[in-house]
N, C-alpha and C. Protein backbone atom coordinates (compact mmCIF):
# COMPACT_ATOMS: atom_id res chain seq x y z
N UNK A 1 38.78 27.56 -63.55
CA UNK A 1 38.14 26.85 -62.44
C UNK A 1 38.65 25.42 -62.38
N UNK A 2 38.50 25.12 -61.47
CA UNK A 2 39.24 23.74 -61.12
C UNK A 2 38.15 22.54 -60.69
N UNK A 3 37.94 21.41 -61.07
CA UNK A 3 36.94 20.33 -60.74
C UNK A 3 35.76 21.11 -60.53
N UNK A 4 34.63 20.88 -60.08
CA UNK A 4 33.85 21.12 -60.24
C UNK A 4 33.04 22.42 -59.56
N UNK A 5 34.18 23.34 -59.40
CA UNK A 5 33.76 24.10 -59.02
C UNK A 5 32.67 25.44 -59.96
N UNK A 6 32.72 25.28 -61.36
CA UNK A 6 31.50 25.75 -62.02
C UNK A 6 30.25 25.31 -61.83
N UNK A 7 30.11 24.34 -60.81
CA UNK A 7 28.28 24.04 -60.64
C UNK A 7 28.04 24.54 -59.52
N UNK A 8 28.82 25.61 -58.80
CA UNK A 8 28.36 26.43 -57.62
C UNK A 8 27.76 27.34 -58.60
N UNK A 9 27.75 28.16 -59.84
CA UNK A 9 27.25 29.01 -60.56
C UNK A 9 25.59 28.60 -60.65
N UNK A 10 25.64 27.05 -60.69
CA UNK A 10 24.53 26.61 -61.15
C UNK A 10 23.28 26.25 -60.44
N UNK A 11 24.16 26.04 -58.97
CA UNK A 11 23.35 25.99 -57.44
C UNK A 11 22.40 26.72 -56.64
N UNK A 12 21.41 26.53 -56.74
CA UNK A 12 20.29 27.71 -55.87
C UNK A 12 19.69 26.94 -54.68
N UNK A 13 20.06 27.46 -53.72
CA UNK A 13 19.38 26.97 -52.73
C UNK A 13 18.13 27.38 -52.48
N UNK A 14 17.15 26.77 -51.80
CA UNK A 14 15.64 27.03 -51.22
C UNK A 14 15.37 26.25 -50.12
N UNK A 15 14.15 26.83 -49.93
CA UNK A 15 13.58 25.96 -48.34
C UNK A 15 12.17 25.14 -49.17
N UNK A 16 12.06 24.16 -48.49
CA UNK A 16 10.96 23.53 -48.36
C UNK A 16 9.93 23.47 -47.30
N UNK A 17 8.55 23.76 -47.68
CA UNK A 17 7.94 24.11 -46.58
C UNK A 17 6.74 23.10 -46.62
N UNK A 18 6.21 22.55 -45.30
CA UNK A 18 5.34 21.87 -45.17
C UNK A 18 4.16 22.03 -44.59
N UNK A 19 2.90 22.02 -45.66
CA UNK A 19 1.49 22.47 -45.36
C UNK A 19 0.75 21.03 -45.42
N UNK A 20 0.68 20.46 -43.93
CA UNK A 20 -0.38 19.18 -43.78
C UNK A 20 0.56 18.35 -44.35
N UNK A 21 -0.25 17.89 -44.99
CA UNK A 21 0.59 16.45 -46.09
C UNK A 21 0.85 17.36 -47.62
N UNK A 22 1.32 18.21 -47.57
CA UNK A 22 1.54 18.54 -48.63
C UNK A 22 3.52 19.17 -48.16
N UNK A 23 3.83 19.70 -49.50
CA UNK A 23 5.00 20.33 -49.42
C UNK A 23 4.83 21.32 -50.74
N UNK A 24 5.87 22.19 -49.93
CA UNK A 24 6.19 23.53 -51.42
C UNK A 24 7.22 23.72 -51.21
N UNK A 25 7.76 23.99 -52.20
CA UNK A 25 9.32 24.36 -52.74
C UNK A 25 9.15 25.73 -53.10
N UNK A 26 10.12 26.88 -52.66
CA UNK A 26 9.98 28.37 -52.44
C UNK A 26 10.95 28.37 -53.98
N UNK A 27 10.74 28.74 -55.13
CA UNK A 27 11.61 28.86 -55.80
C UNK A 27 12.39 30.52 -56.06
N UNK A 28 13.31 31.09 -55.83
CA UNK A 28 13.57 32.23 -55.92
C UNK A 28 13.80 32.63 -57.33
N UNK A 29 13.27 33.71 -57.64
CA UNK A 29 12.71 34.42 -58.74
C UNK A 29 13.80 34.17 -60.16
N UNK A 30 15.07 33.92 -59.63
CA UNK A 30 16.20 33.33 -61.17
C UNK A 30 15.95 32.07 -61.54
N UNK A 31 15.54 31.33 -61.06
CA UNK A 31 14.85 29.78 -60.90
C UNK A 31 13.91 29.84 -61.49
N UNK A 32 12.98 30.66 -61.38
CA UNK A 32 11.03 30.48 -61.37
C UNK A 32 11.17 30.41 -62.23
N UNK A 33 10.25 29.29 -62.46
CA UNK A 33 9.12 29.28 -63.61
C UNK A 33 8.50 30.04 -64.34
N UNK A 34 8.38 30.69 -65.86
CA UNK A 34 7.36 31.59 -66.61
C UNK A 34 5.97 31.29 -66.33
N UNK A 35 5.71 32.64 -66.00
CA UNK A 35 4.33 33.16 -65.97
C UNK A 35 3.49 32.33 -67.13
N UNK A 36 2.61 31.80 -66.84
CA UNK A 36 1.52 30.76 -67.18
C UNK A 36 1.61 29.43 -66.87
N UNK A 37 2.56 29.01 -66.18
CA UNK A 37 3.50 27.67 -66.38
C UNK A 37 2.66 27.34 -65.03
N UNK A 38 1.34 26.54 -65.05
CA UNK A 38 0.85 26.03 -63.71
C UNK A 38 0.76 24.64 -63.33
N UNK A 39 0.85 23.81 -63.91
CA UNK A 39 1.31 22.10 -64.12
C UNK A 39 2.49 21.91 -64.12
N UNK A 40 2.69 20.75 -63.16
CA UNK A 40 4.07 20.20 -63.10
C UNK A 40 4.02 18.41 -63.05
N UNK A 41 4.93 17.79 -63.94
CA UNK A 41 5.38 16.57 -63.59
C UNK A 41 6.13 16.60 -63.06
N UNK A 42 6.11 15.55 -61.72
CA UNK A 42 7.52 15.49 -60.64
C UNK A 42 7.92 13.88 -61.28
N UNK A 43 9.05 13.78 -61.42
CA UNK A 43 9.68 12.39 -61.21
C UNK A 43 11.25 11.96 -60.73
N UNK A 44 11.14 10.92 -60.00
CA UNK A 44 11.58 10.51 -59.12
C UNK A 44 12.82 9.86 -59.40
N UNK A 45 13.69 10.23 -58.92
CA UNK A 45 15.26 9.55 -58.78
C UNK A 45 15.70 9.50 -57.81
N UNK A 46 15.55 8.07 -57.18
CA UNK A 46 16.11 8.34 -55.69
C UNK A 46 15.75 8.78 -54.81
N UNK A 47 16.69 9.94 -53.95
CA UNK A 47 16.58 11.05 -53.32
C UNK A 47 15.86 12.84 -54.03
N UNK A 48 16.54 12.36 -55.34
CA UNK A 48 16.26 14.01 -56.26
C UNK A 48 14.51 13.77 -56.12
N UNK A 49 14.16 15.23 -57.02
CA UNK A 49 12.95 14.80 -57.35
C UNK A 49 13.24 15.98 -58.71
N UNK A 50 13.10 16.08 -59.72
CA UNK A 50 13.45 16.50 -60.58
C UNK A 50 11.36 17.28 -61.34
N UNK A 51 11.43 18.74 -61.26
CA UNK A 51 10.14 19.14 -61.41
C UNK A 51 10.06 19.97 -62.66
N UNK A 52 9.25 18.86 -64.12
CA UNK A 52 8.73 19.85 -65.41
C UNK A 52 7.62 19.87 -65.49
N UNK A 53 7.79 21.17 -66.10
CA UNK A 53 6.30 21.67 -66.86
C UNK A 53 5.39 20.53 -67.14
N UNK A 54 3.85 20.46 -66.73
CA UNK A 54 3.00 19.63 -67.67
C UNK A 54 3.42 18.97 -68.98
N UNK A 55 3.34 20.31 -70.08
CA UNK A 55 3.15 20.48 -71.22
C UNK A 55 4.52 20.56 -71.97
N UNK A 56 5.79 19.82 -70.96
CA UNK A 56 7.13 19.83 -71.66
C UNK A 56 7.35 18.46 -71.54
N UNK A 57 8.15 17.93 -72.79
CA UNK A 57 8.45 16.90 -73.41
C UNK A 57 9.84 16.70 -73.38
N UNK A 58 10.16 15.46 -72.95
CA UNK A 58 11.34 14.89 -73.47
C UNK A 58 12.29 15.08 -74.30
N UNK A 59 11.86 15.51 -75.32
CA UNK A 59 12.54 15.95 -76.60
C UNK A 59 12.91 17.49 -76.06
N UNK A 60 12.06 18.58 -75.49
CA UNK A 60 12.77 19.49 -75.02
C UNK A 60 13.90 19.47 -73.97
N UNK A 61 14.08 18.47 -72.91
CA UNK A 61 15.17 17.94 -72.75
C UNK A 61 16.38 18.00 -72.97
N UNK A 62 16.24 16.66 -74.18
CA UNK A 62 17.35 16.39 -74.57
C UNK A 62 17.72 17.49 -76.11
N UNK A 63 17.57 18.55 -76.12
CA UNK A 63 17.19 19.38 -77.01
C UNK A 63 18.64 20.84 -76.83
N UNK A 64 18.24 20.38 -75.48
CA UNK A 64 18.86 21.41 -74.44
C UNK A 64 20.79 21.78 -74.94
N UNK A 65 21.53 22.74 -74.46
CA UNK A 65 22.85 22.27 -74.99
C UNK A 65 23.93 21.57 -74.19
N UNK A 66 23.28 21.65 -73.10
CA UNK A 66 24.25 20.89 -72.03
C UNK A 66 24.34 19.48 -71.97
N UNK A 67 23.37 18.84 -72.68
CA UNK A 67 23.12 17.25 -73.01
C UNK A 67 23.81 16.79 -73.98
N UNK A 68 24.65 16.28 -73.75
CA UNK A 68 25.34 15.37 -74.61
C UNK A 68 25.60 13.80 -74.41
N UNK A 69 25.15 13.00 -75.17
CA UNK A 69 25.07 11.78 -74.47
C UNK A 69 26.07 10.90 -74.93
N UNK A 70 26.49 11.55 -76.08
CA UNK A 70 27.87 11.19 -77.45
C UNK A 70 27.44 10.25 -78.03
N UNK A 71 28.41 9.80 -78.80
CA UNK A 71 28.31 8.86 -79.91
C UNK A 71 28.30 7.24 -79.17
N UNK A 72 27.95 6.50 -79.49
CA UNK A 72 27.91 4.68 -78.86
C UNK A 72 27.46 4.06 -80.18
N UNK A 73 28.80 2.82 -80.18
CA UNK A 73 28.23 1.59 -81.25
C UNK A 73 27.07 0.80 -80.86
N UNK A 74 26.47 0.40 -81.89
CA UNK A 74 25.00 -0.30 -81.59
C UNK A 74 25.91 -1.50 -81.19
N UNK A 75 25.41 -2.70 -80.64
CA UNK A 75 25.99 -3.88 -80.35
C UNK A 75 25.13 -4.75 -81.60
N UNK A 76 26.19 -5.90 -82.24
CA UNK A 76 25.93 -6.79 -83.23
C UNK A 76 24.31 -7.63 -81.95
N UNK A 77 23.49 -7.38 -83.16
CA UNK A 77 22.53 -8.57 -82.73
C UNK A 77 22.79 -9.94 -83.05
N UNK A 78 22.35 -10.29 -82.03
CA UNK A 78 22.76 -11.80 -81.86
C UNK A 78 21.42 -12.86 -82.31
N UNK A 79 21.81 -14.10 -82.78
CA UNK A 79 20.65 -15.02 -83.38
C UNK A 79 20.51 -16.33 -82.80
């Protein structure tokens, strides 16, 4: 594959639908969420809106294997 064409694998499209002042996101069933999973934190970047579990943490995250943030020197503190 050539540039970035492996994140079409990763791409799911959906509709968003609007009830009053509310909105829902139709997630199709390779996407969805596990059964019990009824809380969500939304947070905000921008334009994205990026949606986890209640009861999932940060650390599951960056836990993940696609995260790599690599290695970085600390910078000398200064006095």
């Amino acid at each position: 594959m050539h540039g970035h064409d492996w994140i079409l694998d990763l791409v799911i499209k959906t509709v968003l639908l609007r009830r009053k002042r509310s909105q829902v996101v139709c997630l199709p069933e390779d996407v969805a969420f596990p059964d019990g999973v009824g809380e969500f934190v939304v947070f905000r970047e921008g334009k994205r809106r990026v949606i986890v579990p209640a009861d999932s943490s940060w650390d599951d995250f960056f836990e993940e294997p696609r995260i790599d943030i690599g290695e970085r020197e600390q910078p000398v503190a200064r006095r």
